[in-house]
C-alpha atoms as a PDB file:
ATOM      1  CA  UNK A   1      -1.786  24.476  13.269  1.00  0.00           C
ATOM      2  CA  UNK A   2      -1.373  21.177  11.042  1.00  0.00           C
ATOM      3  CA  UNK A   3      -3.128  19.244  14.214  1.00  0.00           C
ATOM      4  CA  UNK A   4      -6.411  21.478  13.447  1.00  0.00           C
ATOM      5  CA  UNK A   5      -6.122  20.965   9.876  1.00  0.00           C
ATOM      6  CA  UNK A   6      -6.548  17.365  10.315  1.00  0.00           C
ATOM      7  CA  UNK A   7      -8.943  17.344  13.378  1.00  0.00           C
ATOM      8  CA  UNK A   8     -11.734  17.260  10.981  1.00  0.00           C
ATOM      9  CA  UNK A   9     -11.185  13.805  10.028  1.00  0.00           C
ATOM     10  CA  UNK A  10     -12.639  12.779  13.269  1.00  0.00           C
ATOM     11  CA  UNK A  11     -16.051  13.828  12.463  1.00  0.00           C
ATOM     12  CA  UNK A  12     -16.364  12.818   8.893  1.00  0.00           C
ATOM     13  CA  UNK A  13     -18.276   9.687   7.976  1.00  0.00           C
ATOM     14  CA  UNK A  14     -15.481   7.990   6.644  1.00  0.00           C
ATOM     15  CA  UNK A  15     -17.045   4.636   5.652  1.00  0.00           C
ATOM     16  CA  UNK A  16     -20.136   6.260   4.505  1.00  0.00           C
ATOM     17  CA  UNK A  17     -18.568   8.862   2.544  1.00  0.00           C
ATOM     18  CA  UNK A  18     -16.117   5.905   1.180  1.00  0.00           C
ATOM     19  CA  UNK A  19     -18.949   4.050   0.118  1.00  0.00           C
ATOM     20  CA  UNK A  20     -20.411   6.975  -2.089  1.00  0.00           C
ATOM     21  CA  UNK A  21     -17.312   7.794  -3.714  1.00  0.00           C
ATOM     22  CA  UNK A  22     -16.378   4.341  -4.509  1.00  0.00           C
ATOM     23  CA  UNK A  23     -19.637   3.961  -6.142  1.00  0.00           C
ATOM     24  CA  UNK A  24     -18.989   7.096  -7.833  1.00  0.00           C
ATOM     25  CA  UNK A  25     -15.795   5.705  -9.191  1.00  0.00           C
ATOM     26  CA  UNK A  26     -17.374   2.614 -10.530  1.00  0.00           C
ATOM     27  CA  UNK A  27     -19.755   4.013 -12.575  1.00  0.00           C
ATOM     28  CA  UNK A  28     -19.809   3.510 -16.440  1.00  0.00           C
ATOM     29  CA  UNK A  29     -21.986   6.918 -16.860  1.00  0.00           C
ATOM     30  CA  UNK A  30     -20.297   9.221 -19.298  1.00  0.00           C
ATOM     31  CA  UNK A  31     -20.739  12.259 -17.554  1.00  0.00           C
ATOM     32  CA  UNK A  32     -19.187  11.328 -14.156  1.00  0.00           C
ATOM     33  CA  UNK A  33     -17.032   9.170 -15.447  1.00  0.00           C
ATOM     34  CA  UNK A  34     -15.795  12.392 -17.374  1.00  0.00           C
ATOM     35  CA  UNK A  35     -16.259  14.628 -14.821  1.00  0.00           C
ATOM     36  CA  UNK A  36     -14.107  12.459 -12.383  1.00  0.00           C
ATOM     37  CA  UNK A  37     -11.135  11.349 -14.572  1.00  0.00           C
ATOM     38  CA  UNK A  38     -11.078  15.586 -15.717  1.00  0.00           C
ATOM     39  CA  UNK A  39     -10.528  16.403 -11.659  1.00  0.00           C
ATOM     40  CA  UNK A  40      -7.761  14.574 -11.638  1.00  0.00           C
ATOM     41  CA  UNK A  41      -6.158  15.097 -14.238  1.00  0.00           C
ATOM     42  CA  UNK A  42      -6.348  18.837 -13.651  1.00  0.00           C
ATOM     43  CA  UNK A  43      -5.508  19.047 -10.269  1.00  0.00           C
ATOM     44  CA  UNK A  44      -2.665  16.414 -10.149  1.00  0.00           C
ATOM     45  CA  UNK A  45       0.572  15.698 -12.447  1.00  0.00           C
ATOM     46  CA  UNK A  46      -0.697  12.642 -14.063  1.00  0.00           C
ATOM     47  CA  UNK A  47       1.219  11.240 -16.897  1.00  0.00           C
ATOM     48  CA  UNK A  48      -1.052   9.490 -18.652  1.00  0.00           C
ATOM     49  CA  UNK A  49       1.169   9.218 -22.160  1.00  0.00           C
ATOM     50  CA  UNK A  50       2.592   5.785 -19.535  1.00  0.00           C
ATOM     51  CA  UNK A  51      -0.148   4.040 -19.487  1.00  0.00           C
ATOM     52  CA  UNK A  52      -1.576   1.437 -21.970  1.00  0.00           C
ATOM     53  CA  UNK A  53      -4.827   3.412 -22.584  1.00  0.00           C
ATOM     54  CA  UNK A  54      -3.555   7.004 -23.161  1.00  0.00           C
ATOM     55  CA  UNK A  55      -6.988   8.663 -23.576  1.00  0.00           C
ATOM     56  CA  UNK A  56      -8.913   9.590 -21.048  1.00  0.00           C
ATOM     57  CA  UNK A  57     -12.174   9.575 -22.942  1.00  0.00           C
ATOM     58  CA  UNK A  58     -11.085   5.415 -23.719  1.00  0.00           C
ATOM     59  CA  UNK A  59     -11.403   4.485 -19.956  1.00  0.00           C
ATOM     60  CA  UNK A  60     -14.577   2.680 -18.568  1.00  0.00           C
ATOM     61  CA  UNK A  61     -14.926   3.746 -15.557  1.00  0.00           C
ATOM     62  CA  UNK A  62     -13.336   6.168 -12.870  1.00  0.00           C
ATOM     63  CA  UNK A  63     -11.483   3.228 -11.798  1.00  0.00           C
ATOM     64  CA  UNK A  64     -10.231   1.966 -15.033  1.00  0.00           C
ATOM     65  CA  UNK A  65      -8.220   5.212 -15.231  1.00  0.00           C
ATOM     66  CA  UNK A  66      -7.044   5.362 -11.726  1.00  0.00           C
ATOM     67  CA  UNK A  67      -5.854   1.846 -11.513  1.00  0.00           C
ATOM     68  CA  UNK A  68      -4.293   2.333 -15.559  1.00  0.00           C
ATOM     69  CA  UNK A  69      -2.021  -0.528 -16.941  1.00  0.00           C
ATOM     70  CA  UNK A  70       1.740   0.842 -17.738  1.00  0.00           C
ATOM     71  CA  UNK A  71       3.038   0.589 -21.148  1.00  0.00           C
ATOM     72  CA  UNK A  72       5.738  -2.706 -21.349  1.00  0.00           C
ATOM     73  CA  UNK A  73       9.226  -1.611 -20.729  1.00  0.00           C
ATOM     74  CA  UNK A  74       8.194   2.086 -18.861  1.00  0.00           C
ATOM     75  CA  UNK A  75       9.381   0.316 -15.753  1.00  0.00           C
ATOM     76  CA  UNK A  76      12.667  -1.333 -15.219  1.00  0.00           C
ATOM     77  CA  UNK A  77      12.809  -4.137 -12.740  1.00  0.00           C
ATOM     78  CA  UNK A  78      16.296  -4.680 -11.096  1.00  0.00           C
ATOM     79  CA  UNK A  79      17.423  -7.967 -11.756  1.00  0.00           C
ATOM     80  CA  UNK A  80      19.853  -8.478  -9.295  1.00  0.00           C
ATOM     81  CA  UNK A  81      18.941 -11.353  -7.178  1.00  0.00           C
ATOM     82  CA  UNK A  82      20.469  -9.546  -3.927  1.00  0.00           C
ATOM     83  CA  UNK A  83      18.449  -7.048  -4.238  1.00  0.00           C
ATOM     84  CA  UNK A  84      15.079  -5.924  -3.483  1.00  0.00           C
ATOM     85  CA  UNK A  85      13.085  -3.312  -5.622  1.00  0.00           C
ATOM     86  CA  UNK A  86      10.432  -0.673  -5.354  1.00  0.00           C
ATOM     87  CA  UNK A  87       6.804  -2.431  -5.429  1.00  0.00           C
ATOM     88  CA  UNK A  88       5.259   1.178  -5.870  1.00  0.00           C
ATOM     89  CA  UNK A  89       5.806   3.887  -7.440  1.00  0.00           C
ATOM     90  CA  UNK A  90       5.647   7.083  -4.656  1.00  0.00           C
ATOM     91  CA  UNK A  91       7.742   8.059  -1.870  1.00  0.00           C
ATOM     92  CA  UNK A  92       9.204   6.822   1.204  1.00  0.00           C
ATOM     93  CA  UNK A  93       7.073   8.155   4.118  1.00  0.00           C
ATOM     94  CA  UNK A  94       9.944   6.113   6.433  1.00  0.00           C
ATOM     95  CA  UNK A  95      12.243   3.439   6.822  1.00  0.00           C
ATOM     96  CA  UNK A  96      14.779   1.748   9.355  1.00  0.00           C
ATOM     97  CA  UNK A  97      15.005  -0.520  12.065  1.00  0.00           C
ATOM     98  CA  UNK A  98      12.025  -1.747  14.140  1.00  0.00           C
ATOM     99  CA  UNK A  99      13.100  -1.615  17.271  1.00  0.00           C
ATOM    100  CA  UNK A 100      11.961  -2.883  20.873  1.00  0.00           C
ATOM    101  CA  UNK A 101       8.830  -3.627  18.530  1.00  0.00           C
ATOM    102  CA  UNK A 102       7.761  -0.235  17.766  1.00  0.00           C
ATOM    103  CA  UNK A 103       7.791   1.356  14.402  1.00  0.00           C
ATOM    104  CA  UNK A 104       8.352   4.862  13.347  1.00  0.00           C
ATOM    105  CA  UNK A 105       5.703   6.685  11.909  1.00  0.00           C
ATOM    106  CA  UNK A 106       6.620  10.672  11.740  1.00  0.00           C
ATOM    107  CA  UNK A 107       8.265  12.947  14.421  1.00  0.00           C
ATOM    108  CA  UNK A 108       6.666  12.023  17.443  1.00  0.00           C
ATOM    109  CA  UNK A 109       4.458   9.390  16.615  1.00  0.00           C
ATOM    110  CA  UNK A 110       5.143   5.414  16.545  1.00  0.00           C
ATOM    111  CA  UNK A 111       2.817   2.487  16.892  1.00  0.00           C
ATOM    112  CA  UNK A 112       3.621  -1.232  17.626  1.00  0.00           C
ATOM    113  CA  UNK A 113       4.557  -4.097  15.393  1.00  0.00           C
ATOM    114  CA  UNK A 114       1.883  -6.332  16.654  1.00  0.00           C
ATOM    115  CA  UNK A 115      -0.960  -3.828  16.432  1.00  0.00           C
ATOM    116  CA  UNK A 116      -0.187  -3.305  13.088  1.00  0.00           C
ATOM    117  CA  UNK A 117      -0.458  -6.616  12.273  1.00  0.00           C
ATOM    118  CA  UNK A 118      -3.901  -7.226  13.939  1.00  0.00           C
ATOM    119  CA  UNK A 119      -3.331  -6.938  17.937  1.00  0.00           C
ATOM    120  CA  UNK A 120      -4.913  -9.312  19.825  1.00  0.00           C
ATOM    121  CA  UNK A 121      -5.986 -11.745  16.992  1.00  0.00           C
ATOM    122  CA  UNK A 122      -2.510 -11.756  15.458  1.00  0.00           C
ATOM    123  CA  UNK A 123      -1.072 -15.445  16.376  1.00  0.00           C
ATOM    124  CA  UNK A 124       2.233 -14.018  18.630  1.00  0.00           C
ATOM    125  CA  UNK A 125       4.876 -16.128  16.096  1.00  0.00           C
ATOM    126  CA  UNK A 126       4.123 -14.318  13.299  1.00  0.00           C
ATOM    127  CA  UNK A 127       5.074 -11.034  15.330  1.00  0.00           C
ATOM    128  CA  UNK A 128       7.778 -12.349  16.674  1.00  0.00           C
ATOM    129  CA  UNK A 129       9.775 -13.229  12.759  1.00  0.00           C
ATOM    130  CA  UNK A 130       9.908  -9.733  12.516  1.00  0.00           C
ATOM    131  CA  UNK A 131      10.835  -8.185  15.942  1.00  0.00           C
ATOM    132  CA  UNK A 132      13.877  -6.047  15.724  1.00  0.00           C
ATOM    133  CA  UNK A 133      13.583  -6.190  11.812  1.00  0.00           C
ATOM    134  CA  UNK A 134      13.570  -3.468   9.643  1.00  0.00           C
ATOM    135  CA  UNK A 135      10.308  -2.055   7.732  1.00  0.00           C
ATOM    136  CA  UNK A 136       9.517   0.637   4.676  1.00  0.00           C
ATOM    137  CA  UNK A 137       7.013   2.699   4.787  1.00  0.00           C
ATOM    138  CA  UNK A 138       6.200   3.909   1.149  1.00  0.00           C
ATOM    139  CA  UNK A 139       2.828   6.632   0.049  1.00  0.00           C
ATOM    140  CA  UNK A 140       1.108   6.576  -3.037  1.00  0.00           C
ATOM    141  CA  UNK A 141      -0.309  10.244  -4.505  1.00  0.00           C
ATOM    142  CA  UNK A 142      -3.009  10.499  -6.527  1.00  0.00           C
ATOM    143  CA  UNK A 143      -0.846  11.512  -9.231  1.00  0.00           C
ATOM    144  CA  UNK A 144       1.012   7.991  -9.423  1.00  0.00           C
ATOM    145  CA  UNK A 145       0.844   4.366 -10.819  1.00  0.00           C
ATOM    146  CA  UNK A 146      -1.629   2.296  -7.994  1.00  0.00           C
ATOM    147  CA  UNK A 147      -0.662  -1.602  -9.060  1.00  0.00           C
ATOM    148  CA  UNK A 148       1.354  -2.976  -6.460  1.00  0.00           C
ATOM    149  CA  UNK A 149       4.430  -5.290  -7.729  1.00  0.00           C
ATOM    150  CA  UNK A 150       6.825  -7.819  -5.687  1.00  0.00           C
ATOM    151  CA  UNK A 151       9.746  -6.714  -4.394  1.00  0.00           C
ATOM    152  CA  UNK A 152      11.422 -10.012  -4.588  1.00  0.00           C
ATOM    153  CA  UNK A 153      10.444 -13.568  -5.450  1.00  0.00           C
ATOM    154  CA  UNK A 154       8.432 -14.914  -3.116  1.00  0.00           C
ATOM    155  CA  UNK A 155       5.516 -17.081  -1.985  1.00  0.00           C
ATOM    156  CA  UNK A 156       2.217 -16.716  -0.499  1.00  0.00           C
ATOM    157  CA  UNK A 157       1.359 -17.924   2.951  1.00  0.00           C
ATOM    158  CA  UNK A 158      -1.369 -16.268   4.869  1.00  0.00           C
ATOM    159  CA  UNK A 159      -3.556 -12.849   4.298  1.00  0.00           C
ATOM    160  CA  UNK A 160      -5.032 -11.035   7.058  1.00  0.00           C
ATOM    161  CA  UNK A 161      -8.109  -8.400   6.635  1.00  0.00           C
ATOM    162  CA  UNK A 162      -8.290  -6.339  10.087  1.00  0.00           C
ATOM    163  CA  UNK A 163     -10.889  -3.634   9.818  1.00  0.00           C
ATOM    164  CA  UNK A 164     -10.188  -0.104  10.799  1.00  0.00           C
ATOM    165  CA  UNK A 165     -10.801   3.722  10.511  1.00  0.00           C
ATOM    166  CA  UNK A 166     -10.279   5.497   7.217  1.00  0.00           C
ATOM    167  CA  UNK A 167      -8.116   8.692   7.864  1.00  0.00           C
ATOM    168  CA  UNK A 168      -5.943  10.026   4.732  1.00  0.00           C
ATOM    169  CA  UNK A 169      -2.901   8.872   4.814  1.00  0.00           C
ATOM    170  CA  UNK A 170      -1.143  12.393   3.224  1.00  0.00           C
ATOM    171  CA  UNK A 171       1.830  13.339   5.208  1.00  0.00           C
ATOM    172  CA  UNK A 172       0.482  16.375   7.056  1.00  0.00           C
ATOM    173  CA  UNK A 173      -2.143  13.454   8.640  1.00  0.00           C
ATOM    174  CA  UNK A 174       0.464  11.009   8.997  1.00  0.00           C
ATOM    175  CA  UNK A 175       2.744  14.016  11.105  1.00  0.00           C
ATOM    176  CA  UNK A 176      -0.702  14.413  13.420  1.00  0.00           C
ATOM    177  CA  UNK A 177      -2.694  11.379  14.063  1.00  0.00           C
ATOM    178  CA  UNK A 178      -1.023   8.983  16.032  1.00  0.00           C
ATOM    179  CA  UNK A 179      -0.893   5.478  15.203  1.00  0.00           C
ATOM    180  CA  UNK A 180      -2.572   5.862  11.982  1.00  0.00           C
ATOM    181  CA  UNK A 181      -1.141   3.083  10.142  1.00  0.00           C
ATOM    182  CA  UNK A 182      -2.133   0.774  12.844  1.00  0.00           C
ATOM    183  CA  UNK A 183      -5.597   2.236  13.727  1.00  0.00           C
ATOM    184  CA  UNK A 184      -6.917   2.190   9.160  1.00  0.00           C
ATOM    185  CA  UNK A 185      -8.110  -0.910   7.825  1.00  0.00           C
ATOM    186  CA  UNK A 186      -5.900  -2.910   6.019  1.00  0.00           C
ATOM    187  CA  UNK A 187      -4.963  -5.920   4.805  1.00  0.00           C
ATOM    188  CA  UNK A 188      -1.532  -7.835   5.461  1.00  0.00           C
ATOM    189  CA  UNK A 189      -0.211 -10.253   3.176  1.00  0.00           C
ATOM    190  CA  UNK A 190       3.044 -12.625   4.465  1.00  0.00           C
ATOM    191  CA  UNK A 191       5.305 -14.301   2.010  1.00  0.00           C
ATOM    192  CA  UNK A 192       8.239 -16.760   2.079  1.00  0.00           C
ATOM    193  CA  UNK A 193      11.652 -15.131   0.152  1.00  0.00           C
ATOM    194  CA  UNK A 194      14.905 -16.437  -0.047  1.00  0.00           C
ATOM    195  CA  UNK A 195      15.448 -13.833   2.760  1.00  0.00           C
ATOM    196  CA  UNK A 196      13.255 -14.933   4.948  1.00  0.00           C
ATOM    197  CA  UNK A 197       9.592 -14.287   5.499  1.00  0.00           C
ATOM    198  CA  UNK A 198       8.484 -10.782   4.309  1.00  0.00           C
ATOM    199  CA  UNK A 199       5.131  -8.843   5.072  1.00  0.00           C
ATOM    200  CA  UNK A 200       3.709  -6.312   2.925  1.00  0.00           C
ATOM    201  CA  UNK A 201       0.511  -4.226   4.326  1.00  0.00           C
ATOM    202  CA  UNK A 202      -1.774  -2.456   1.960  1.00  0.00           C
ATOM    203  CA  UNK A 203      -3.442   0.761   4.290  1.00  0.00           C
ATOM    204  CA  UNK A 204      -6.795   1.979   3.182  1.00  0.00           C
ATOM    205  CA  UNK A 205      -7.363   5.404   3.616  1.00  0.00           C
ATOM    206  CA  UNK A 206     -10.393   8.051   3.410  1.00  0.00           C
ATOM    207  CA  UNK A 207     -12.348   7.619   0.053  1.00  0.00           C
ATOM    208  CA  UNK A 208     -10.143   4.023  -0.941  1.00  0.00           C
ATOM    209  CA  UNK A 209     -12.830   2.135  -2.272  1.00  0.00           C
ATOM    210  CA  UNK A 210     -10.906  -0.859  -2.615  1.00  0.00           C
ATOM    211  CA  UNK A 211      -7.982  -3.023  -1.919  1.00  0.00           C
ATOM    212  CA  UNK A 212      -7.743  -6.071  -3.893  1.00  0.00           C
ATOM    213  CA  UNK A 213      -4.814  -8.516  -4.725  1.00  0.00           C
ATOM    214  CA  UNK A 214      -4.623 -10.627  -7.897  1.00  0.00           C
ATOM    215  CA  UNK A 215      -5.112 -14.144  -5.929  1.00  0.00           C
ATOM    216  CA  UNK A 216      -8.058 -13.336  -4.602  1.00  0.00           C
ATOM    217  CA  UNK A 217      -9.429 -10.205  -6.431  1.00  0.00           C
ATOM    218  CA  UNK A 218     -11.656  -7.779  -4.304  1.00  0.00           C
ATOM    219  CA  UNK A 219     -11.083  -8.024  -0.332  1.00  0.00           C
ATOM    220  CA  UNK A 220     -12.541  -5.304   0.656  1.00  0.00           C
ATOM    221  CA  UNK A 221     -15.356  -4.020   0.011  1.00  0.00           C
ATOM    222  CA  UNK A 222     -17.243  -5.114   1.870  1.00  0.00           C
ATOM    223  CA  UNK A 223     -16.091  -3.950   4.783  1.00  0.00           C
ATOM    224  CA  UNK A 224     -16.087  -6.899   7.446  1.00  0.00           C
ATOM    225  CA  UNK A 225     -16.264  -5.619  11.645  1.00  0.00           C
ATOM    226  CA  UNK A 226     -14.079  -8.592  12.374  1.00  0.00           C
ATOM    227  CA  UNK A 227     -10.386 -10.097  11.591  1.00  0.00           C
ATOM    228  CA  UNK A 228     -10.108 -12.158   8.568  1.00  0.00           C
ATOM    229  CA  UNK A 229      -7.807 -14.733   7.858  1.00  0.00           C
ATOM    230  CA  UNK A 230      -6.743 -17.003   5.103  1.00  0.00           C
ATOM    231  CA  UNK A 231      -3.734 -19.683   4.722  1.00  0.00           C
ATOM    232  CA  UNK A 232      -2.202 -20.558   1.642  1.00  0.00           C
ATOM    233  CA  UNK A 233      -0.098 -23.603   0.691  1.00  0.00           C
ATOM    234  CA  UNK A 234       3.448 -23.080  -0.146  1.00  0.00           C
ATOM    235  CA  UNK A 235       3.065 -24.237  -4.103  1.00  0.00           C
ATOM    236  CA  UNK A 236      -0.197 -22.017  -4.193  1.00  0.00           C
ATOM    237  CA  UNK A 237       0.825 -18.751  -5.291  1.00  0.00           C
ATOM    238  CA  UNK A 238       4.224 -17.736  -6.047  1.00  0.00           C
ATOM    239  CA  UNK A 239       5.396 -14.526  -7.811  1.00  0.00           C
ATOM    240  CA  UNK A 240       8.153 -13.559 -10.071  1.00  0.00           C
ATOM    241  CA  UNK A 241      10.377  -9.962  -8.543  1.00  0.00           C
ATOM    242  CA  UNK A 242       8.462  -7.145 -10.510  1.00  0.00           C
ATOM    243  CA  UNK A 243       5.087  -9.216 -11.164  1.00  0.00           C
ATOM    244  CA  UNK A 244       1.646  -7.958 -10.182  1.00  0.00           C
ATOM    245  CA  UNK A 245       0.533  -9.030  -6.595  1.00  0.00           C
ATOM    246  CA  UNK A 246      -2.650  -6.190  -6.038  1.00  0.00           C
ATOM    247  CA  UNK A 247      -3.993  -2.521  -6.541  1.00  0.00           C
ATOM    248  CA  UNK A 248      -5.587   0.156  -4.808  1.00  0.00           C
ATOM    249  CA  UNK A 249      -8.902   1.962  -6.317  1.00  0.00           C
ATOM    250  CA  UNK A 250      -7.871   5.740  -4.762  1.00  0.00           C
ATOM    251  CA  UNK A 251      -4.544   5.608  -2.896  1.00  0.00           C
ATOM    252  CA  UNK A 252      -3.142   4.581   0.140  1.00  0.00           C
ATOM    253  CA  UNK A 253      -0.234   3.305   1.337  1.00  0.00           C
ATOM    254  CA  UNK A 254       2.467  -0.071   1.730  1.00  0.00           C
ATOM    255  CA  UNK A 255       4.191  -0.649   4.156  1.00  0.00           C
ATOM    256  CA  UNK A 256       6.893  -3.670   3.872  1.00  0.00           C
ATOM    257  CA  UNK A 257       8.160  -5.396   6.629  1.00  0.00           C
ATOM    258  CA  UNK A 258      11.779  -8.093   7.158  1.00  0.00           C
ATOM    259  CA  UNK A 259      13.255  -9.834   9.737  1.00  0.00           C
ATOM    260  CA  UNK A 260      16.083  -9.012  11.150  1.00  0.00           C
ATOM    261  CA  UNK A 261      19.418  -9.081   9.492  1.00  0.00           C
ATOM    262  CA  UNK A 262      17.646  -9.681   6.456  1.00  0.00           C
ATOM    263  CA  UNK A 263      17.852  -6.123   4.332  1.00  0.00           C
ATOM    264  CA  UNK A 264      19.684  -3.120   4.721  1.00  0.00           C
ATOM    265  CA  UNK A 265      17.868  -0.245   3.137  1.00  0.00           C
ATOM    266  CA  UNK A 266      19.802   1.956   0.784  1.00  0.00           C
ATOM    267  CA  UNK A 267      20.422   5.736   1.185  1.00  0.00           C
ATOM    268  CA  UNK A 268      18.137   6.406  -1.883  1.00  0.00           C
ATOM    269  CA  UNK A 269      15.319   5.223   0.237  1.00  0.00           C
ATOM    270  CA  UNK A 270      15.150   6.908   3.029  1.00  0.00           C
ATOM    271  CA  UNK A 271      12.182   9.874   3.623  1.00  0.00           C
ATOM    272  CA  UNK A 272      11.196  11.752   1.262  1.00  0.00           C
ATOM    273  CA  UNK A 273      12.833   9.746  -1.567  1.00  0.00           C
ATOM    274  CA  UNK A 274      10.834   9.407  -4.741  1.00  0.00           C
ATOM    275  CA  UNK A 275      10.093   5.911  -5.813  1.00  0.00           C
ATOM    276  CA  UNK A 276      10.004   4.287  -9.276  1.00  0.00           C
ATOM    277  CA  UNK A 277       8.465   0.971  -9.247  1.00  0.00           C
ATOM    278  CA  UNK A 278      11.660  -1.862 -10.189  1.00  0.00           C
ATOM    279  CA  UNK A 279      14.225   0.327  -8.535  1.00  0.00           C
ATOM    280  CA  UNK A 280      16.983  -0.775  -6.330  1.00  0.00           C
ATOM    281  CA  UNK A 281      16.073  -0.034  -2.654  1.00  0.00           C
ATOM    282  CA  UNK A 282      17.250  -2.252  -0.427  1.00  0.00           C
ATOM    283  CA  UNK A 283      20.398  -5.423  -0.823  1.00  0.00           C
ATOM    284  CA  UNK A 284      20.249  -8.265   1.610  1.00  0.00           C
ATOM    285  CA  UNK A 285      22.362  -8.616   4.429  1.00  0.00           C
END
């Protein structure tokens, strides 16, 4: 029954229909702005008394609201240097160990490590720092915070943009449509730590008009039909545990990746846990 529910998805226009709604979102007039921002907050348990801007009548745009600042102090970063923290606040859609290169993506689905990280035009060394590794899968509702934060100090070297469907990425999708992490645009981002190199990917999804990072603002849109890549020197960019690295306009998904014997994950993070951005979710090895 949930595989019909989701069969649809194949026949929408995703990019088009993207496109429109991302315009939508970006719009300064009054009345859609208003109309927007009023969906939401109906339909979904948004806690807006959080965020810097606390009236919903105060917010530019569609976006402005969705990607909201947080008040200082709402959110507690861990500051135990053994330990790495929430970048999202959400839930964990999965977590373990990567193993024979495959991760787990619900019951009965899996992809690979290397498609995930472009396939074919993914340069085989980067793949191979995180064979047998471990990986966290984490989901962003609409209802929650959608600024992405480090986990851990670390420091920039190399994005990849691979293009890619747009399926949601809600969990009744995720349980139906196999390899769905790996088949969505995204974009991967690959950083140095003190516990060795770390990936986090940022998923697009059905109606995300944008995934953007704070070194290089807007990546998408446009939408490119090719694989994108860009290296960064070591001194570049590098980013405090808890600081700002990127944002989604409309949710999606992260998905953070370690080599192995780097991180064990703790028990509070496995599926289904809730997630509070600064939280203790994983100590290293």
């Amino acid at each position: 029954m949930e595989k019909l529910k989701t069969a649809y998805q194949y026949l929408l226009p995703q990019h088009a229909l993207t496109r429109l709604v991302g315009k939508l979102a970006q719009s300064k007039n009054r009345f859609i702005k208003k109309a927007l921002i009023g969906f939401f907050l109906k339909n979904f348990d948004i806690n807006l008394s959080e965020a810097v801007i606390d009236n919903p009548d105060d917010f530019e745009t569609f976006n402005d609201f969705f990607t909201r600042a947080l008040k200082p102090g709402i959110r507690t970063i861990d500051s135990d240097p053994q330990r790495l923290v929430s970048p999202v606040d959400g839930v964990v859609s999965q977590s373990g160990d990567i193993i024979d290169g495959d991760i787990f993506q619900a019951k009965g689905h899996s992809f690979t490590l290397a498609e995930l990280l472009g396939g074919n035009s993914v340069d085989s060394d980067l793949v191979d720092q995180y064979m047998d590794g471990t990986f966290s899968t984490m989901y962003l509702a609409p209802k929650d915070y959608h600024r992405i934060h480090m986990p851990v100090d670390a420091s920039l070297k190399s994005m990849t943009y691979i293009p890619g469907r747009l399926f949601s990425v809600n969990p009744a999708t995720v349980r139906t449509i196999p390899r769905l992490f790996a088949r969505n645009e995204r974009l991967v981002a690959h950083f140095e730590t003190a516990f060795g190199p770390m990936a986090m990917v940022l998923v697009g999804a059905t109606i995300v008009g944008s995934i953007e990072t704070v070194w290089s603002g807007v990546v998408t849109p446009p939408r490119a039909s090719n694989v994108r890549s860009w290296q960064y020197e070591s001194s570049q960019h590098q980013f405090s545990k808890g600081e700002e690295m990127g944002r989604f306009l409309l949710g999606s998904t992260v998905i953070l990746l370690f080599a192995k014997d780097k991180m064990n994950w703790m028990e509070s993070s496995n599926a289904s846990s809730p997630l509070k951005l600064g939280e203790a979710i994983a100590t290293a090895c």
